[in-house]
C-alpha atoms as a PDB file:
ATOM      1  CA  UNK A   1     -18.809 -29.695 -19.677  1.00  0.00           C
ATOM      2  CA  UNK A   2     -18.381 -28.492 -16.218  1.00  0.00           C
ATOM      3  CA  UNK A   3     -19.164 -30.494 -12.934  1.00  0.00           C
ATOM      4  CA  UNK A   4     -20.580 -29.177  -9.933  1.00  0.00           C
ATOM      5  CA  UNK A   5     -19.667 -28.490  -6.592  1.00  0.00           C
ATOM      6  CA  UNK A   6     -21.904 -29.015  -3.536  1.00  0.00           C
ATOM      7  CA  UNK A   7     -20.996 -26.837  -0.272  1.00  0.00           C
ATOM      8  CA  UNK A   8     -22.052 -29.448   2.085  1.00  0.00           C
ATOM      9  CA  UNK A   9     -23.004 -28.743   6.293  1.00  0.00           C
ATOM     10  CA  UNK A  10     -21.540 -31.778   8.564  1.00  0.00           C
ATOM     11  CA  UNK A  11     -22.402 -30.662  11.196  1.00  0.00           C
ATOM     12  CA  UNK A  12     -20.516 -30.855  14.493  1.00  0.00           C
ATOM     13  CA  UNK A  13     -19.191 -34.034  14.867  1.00  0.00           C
ATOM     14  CA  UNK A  14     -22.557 -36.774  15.517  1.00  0.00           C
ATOM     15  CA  UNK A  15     -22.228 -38.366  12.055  1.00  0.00           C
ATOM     16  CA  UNK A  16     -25.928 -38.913  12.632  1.00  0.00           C
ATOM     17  CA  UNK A  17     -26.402 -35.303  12.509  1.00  0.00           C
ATOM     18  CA  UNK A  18     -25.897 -35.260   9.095  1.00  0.00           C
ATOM     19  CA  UNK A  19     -28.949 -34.382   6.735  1.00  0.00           C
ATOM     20  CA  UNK A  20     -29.998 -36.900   4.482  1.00  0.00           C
ATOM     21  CA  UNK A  21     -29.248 -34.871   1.657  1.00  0.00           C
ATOM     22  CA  UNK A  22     -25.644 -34.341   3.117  1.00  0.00           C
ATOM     23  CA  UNK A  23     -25.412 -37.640   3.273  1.00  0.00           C
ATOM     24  CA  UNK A  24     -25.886 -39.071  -0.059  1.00  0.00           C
ATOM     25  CA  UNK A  25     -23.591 -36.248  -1.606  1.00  0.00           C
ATOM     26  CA  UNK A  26     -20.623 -37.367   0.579  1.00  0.00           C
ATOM     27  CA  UNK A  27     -21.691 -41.120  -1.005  1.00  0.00           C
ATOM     28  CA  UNK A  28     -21.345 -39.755  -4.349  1.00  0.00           C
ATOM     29  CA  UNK A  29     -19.113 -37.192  -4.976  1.00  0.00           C
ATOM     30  CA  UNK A  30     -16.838 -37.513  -7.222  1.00  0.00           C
ATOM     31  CA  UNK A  31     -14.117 -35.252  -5.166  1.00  0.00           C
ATOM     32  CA  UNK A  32     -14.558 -34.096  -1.595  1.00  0.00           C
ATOM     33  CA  UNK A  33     -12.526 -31.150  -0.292  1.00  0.00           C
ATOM     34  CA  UNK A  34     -13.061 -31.875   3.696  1.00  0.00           C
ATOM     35  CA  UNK A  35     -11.954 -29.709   6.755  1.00  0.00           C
ATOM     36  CA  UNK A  36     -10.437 -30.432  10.103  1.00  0.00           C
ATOM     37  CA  UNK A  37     -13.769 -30.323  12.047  1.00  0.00           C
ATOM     38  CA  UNK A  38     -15.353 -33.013   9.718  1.00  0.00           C
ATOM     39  CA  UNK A  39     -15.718 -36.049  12.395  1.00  0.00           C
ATOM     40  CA  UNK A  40     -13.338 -39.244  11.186  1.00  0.00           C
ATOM     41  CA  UNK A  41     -17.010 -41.183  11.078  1.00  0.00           C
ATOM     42  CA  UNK A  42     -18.207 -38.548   8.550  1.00  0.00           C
ATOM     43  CA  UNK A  43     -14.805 -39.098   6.256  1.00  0.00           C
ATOM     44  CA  UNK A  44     -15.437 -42.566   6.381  1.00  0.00           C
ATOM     45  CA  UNK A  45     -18.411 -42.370   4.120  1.00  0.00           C
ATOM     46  CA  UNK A  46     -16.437 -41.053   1.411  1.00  0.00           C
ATOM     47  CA  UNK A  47     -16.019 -43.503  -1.699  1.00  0.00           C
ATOM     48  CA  UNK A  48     -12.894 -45.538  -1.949  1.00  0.00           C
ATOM     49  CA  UNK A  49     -12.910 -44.233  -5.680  1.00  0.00           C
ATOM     50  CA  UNK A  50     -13.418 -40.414  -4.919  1.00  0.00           C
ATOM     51  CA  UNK A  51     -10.594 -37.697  -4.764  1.00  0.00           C
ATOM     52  CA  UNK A  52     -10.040 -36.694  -1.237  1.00  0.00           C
ATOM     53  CA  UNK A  53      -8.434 -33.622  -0.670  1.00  0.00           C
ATOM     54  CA  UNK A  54      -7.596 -32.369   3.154  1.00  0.00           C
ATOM     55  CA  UNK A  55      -8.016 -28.722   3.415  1.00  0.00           C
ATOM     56  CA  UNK A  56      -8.571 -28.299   7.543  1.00  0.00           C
ATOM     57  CA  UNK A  57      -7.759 -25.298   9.483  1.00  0.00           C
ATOM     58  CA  UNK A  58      -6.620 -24.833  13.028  1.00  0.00           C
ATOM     59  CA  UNK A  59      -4.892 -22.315  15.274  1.00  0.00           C
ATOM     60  CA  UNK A  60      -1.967 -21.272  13.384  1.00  0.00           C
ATOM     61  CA  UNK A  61      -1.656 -23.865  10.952  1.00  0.00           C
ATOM     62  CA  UNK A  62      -3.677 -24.162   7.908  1.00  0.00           C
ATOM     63  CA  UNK A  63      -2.867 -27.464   5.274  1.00  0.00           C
ATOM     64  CA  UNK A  64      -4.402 -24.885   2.712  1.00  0.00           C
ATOM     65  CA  UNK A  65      -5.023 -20.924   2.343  1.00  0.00           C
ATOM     66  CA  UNK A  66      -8.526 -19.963   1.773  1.00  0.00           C
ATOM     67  CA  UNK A  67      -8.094 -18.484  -1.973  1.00  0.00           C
ATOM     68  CA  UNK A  68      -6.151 -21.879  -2.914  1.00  0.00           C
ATOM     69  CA  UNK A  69      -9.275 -23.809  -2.000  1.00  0.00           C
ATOM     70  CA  UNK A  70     -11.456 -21.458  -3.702  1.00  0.00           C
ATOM     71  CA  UNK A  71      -9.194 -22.068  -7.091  1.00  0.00           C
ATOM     72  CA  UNK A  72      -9.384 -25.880  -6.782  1.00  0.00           C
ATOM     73  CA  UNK A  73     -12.580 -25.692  -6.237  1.00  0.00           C
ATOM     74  CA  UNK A  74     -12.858 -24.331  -9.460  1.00  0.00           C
ATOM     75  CA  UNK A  75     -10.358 -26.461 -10.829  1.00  0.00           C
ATOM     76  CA  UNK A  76     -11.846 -29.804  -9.989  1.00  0.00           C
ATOM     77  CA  UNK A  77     -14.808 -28.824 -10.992  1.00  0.00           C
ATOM     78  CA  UNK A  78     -13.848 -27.925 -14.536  1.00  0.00           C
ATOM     79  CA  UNK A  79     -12.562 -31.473 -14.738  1.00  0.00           C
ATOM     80  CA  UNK A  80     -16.310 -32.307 -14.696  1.00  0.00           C
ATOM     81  CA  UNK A  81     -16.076 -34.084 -11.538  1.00  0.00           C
ATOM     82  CA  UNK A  82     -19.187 -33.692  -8.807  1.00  0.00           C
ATOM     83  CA  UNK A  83     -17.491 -31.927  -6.077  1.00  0.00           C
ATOM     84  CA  UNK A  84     -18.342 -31.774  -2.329  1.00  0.00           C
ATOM     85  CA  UNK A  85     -16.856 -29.434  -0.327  1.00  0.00           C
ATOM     86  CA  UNK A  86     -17.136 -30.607   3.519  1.00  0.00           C
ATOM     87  CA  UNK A  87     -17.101 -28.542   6.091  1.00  0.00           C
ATOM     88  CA  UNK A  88     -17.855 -28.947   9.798  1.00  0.00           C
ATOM     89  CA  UNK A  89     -21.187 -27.553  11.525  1.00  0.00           C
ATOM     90  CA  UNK A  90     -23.434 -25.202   8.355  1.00  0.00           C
ATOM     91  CA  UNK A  91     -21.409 -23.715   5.273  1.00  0.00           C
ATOM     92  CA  UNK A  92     -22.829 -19.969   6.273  1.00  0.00           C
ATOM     93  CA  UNK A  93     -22.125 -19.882   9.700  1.00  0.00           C
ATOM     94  CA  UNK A  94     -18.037 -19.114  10.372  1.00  0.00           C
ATOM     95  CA  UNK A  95     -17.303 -21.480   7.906  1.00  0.00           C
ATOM     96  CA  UNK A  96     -16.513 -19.332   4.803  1.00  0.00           C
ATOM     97  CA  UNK A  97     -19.116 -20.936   2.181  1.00  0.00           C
ATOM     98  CA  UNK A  98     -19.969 -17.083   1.266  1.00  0.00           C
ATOM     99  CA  UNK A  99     -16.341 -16.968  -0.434  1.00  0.00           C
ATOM    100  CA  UNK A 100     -16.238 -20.244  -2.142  1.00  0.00           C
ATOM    101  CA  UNK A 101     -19.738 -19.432  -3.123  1.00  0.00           C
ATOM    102  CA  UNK A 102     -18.725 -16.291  -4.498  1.00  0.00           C
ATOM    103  CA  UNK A 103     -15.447 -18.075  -6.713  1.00  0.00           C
ATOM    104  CA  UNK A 104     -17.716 -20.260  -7.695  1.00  0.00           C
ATOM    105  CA  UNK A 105     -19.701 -18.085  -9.171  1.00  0.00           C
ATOM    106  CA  UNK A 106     -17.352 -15.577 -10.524  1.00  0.00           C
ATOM    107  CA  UNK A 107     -15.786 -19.103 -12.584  1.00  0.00           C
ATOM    108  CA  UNK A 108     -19.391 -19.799 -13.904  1.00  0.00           C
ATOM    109  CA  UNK A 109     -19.557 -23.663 -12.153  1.00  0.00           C
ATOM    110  CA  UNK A 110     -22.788 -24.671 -10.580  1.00  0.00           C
ATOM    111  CA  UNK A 111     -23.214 -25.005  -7.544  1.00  0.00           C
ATOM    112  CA  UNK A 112     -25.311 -25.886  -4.287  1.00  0.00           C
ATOM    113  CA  UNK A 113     -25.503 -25.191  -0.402  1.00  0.00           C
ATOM    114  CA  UNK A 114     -26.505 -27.830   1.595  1.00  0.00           C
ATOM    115  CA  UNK A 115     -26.921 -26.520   4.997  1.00  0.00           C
ATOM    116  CA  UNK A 116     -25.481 -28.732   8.359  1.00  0.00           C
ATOM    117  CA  UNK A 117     -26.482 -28.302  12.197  1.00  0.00           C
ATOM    118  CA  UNK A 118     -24.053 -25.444  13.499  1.00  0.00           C
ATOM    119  CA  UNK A 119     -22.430 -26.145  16.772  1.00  0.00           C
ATOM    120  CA  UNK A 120     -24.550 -23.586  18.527  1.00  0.00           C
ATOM    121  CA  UNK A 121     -27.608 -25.842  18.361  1.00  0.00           C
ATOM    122  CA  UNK A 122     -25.799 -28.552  18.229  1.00  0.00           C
ATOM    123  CA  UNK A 123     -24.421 -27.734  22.089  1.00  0.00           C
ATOM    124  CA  UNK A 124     -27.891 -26.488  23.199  1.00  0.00           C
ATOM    125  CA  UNK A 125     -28.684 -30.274  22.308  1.00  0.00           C
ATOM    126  CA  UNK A 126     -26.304 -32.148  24.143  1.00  0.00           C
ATOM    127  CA  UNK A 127     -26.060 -30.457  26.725  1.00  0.00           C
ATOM    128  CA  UNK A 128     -29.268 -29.839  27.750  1.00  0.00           C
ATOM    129  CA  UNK A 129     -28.549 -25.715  27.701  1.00  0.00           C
ATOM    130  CA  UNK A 130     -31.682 -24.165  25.668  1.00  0.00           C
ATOM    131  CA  UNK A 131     -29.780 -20.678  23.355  1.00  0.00           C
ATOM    132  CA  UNK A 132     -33.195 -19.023  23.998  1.00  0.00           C
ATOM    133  CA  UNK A 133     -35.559 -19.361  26.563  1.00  0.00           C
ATOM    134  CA  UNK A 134     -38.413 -17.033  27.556  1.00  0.00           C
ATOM    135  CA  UNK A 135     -37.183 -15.991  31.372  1.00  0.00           C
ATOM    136  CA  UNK A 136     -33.352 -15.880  30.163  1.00  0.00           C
ATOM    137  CA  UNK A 137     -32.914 -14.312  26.716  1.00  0.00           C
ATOM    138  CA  UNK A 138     -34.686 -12.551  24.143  1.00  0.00           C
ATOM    139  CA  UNK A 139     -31.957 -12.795  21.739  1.00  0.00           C
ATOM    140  CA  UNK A 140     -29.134 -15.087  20.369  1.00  0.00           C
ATOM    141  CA  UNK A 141     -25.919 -13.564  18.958  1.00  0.00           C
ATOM    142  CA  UNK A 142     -23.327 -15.805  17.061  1.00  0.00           C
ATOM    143  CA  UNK A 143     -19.713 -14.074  17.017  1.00  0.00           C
ATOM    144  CA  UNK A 144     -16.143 -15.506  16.341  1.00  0.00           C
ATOM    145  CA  UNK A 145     -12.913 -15.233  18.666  1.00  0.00           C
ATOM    146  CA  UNK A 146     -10.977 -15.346  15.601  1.00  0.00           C
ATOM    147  CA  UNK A 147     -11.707 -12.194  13.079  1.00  0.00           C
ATOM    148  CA  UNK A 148      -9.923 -12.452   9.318  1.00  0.00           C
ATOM    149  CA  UNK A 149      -7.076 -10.031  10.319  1.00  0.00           C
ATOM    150  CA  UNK A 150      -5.867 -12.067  13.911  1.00  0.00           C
ATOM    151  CA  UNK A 151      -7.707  -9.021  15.794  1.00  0.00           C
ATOM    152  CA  UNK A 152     -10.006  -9.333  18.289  1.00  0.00           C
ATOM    153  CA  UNK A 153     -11.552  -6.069  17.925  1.00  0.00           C
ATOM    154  CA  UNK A 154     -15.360  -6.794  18.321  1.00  0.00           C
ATOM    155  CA  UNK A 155     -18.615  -4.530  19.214  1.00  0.00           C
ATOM    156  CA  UNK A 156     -18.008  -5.146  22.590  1.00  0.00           C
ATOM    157  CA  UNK A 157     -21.007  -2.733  23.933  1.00  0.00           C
ATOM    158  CA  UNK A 158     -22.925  -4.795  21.679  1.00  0.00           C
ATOM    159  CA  UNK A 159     -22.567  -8.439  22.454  1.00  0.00           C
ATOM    160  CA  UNK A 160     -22.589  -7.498  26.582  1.00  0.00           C
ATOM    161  CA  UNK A 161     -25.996  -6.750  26.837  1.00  0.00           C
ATOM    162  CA  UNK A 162     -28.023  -8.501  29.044  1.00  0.00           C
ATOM    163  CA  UNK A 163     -30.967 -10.499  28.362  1.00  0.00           C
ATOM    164  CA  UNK A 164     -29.099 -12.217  25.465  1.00  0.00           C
ATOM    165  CA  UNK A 165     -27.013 -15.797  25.140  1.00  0.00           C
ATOM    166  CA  UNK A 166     -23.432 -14.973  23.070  1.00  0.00           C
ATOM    167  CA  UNK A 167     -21.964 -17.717  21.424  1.00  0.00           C
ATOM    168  CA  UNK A 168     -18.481 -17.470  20.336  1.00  0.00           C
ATOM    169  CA  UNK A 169     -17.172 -19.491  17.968  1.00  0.00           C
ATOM    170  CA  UNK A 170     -13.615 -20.280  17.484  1.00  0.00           C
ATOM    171  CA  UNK A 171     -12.665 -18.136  20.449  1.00  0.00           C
ATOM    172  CA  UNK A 172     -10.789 -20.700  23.322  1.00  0.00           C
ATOM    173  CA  UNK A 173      -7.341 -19.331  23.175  1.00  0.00           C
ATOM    174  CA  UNK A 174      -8.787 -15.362  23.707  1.00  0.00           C
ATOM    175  CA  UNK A 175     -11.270 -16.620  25.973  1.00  0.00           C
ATOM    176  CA  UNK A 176      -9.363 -14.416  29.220  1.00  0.00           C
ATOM    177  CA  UNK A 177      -9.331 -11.771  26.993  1.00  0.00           C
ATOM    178  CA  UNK A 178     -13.536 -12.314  25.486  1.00  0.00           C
ATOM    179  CA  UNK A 179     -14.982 -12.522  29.182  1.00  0.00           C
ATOM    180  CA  UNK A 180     -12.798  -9.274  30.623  1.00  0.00           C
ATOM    181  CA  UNK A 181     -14.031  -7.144  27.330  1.00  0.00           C
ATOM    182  CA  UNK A 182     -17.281  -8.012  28.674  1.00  0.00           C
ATOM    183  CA  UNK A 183     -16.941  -7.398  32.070  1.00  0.00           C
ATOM    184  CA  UNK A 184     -14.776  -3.896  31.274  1.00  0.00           C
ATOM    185  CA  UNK A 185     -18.160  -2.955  28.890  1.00  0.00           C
ATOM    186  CA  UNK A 186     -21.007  -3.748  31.624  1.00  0.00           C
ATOM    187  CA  UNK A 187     -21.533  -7.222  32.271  1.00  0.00           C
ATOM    188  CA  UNK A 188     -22.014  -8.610  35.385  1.00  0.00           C
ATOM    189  CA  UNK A 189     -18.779 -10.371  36.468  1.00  0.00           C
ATOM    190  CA  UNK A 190     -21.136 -13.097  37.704  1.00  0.00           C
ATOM    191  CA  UNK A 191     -22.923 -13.732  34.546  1.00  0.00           C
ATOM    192  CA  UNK A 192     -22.929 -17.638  33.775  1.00  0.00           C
ATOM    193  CA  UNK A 193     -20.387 -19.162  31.117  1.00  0.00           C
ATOM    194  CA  UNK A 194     -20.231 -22.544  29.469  1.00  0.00           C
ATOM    195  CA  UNK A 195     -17.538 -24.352  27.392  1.00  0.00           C
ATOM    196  CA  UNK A 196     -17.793 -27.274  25.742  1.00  0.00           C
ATOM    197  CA  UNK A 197     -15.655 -28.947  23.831  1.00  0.00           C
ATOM    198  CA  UNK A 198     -15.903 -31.475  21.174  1.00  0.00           C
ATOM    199  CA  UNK A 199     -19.271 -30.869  20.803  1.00  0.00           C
ATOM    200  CA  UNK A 200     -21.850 -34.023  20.054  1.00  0.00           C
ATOM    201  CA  UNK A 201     -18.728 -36.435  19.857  1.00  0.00           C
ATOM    202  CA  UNK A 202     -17.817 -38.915  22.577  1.00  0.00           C
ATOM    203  CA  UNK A 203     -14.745 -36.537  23.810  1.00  0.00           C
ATOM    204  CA  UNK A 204     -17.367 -33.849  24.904  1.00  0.00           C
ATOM    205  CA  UNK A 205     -16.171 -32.247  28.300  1.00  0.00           C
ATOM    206  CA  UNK A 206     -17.869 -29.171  29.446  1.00  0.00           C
ATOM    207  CA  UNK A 207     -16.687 -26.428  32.254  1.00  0.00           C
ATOM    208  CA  UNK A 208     -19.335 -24.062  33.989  1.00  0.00           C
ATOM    209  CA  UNK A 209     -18.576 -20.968  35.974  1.00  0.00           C
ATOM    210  CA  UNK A 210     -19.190 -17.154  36.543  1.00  0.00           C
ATOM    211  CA  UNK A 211     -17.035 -15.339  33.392  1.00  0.00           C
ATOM    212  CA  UNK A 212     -15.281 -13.895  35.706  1.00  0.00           C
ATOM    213  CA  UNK A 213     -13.156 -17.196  36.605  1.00  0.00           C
ATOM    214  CA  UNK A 214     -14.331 -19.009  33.399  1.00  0.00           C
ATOM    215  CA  UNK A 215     -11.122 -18.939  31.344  1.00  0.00           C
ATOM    216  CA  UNK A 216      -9.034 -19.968  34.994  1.00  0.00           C
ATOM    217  CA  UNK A 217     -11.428 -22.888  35.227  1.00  0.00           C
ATOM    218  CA  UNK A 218     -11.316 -23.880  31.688  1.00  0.00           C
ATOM    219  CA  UNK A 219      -7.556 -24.233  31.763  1.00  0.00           C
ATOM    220  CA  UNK A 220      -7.415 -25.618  34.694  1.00  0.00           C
ATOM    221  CA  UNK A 221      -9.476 -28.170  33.415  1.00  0.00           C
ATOM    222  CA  UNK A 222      -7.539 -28.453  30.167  1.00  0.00           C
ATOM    223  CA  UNK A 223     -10.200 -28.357  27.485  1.00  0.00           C
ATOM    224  CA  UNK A 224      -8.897 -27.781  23.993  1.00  0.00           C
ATOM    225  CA  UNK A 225     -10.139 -26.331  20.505  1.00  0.00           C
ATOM    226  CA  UNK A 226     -12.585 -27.094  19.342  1.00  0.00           C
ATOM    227  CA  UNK A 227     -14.573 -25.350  22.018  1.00  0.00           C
ATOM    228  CA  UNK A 228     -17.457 -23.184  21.760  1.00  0.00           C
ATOM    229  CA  UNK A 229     -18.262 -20.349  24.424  1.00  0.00           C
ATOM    230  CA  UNK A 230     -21.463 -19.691  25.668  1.00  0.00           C
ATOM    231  CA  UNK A 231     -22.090 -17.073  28.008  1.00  0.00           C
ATOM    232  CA  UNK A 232     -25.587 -15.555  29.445  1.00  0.00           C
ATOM    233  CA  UNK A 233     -28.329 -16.433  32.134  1.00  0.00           C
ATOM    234  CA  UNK A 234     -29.344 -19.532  29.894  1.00  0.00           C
ATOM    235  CA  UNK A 235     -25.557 -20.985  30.593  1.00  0.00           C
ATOM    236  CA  UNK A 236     -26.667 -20.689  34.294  1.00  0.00           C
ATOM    237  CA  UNK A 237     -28.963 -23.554  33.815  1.00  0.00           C
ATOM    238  CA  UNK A 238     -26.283 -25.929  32.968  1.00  0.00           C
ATOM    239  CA  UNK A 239     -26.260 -29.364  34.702  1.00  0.00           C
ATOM    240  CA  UNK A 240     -23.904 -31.912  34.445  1.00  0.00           C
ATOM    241  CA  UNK A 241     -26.103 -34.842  35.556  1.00  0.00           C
ATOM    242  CA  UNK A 242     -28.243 -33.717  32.604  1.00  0.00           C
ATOM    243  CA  UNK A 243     -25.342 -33.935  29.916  1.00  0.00           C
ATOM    244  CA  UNK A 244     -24.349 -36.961  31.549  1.00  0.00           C
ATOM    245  CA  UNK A 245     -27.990 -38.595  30.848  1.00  0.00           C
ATOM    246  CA  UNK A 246     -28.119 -36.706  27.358  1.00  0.00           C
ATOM    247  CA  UNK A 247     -24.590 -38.039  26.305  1.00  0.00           C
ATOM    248  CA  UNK A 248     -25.133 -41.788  27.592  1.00  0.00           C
ATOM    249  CA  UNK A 249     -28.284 -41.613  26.108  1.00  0.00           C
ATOM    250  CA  UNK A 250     -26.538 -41.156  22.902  1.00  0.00           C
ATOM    251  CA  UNK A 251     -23.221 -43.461  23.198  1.00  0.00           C
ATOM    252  CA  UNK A 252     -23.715 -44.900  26.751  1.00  0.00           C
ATOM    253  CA  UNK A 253     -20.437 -45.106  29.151  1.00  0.00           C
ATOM    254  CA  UNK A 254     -18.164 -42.763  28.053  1.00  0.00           C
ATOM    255  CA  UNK A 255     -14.373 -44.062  28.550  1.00  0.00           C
ATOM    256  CA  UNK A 256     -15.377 -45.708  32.159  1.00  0.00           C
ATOM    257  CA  UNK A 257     -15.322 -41.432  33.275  1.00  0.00           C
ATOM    258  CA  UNK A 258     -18.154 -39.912  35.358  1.00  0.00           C
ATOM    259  CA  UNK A 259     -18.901 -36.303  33.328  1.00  0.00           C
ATOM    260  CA  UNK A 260     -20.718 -34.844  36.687  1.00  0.00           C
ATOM    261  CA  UNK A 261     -17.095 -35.214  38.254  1.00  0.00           C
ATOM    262  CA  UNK A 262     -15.423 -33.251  35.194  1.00  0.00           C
ATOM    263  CA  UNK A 263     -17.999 -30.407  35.102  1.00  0.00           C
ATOM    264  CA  UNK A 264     -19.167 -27.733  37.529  1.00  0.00           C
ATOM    265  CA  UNK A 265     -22.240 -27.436  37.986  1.00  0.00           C
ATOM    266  CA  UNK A 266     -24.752 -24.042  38.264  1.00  0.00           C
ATOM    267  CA  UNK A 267     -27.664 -23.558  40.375  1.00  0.00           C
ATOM    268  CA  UNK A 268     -30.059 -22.364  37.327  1.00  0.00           C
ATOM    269  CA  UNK A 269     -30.841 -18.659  38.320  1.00  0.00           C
ATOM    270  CA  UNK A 270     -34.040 -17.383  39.261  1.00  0.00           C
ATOM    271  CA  UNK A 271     -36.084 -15.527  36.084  1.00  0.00           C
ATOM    272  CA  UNK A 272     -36.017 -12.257  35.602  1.00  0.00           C
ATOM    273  CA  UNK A 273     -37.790 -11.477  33.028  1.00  0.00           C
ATOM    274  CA  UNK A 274     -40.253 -13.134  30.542  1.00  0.00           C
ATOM    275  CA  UNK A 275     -39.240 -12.101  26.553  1.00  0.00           C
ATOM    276  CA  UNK A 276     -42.686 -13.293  25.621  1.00  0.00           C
ATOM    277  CA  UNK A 277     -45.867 -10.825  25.287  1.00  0.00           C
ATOM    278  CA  UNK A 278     -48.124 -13.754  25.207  1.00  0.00           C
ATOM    279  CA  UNK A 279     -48.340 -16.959  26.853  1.00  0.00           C
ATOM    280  CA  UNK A 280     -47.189 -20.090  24.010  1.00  0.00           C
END
């Protein structure tokens, strides 16, 4: 008889971000098939007895292609083991659940999705940066700096509309190339940008600034992958002082380092616009 595999959500990094349901699958799996972005504190909940298997991606380097995990998904599964397959931030959101979902099925093993907080809200959170807000956007877009092919050929007229927040996943090394697309197809050179990197963990850094010197600021601070990008009026309302309170709040001194010295910091702009109709 076959097993079953559970696409699991880590989230982005906070072990205690993890769902409870998350949670007690990691406990008891049988096999767990984890990626790069699962935080060490997460793969320490693993069982001593369970087969581990490391499958993480990053920039040029990945331990295994995409249709090999699919097959040992498959594989493991048949063995009649309980499978988790952990991935970092939500399963349906960049992180390529829809194909193992669709092996899955196509191979007959049962399966389920347990969804994980995606770095998007997950960076709203902890750094005190709301994705929507009523006088700053109307709409929230979720894109990726790194399409299947290598390209970077996105709707560009698309995602540089105003009166939206973009969030770019997996997009730091084309991040020169992201915010002059945007200014090139109508954006205001001064719109606000955010990084952050290592979202939620205790190695979050942030860098704010006008997209027009974002990516200059950003390596000149150094950050590193994984970084997300956010970039609309709401990023303008970044504060370091806040994410300071909001991180120690969370893990207290961080490394002896004062965050409002590593982080500019953005007057929040004044509202133009309200998306809502009604009052809440």
């Amino acid at each position: 008889m076959y097993g079953k595999v559970s696409l699991v959500g880590a989230g982005s990094g906070d072990p205690e971000l993890l769902t409870l349901r998350a949670y007690r699958l990691i406990k008891e799996a049988q096999a767990v098939v984890y990626d790069n972005l699962v935080g060490h504190e997460v793969v320490a909940l693993i069982s001593p007895s369970a087969r581990t298997v490391y499958a993480g991606k990053e920039a040029g380097r990945h331990a295994l292609p995409q249709e090999r995990i699919n097959e040992l998904l498959v594989e493991l599964a048949r063995q009649g083991l309980h499978v988790v397959r952990l991935k970092g931030g939500d399963p349906f959101i960049f992180g390529r659940g829809g194909e193992e979902m669709a092996a899955l099925e196509a191979a007959g093993i049962p399966f389920e999705i347990v969804p994980g907080v995606t770095t998007a809200s997950a960076v709203g959170a902890y750094t005190g940066v709301p994705m929507t807000h009523r006088s700053y956007a109307c709409s929230l877009v979720l894109t990726t700096g790194h399409l299947k092919d290598g390209s970077l050929d996105l709707d560009w007229d698309v995602l540089a509309r105003e009166r939206q927040t973009l969030v770019v996943y997996m997009g730091l090394a084309a991040l020169p190339k992201v915010c002059s697309q945007l200014i090139a197809h109508g954006l205001p050179a001064d719109t606000p940008g955010l990084v952050v990197q290592s979202a939620t963990t205790r190695e979050q850094r942030s860098v704010a600034a006008p997209i027009s010197s974002l990516a200059e600021k950003v390596a000149a601070a150094g950050l590193q992958s994984p970084a997300l990008i956010v970039i609309g009026a709401v990023a303008g309302t970044y504060c370091a002082q806040r994410e300071a309170a909001l991180l120690a709040a969370r893990y207290g001194a961080l490394h002896g380092e004062d965050i409002a010295e590593m982080a500019a910091v953005l007057a929040p702009p004044a509202p133009r616009f309200d998306c809502a109709a009604s009052p809440a």
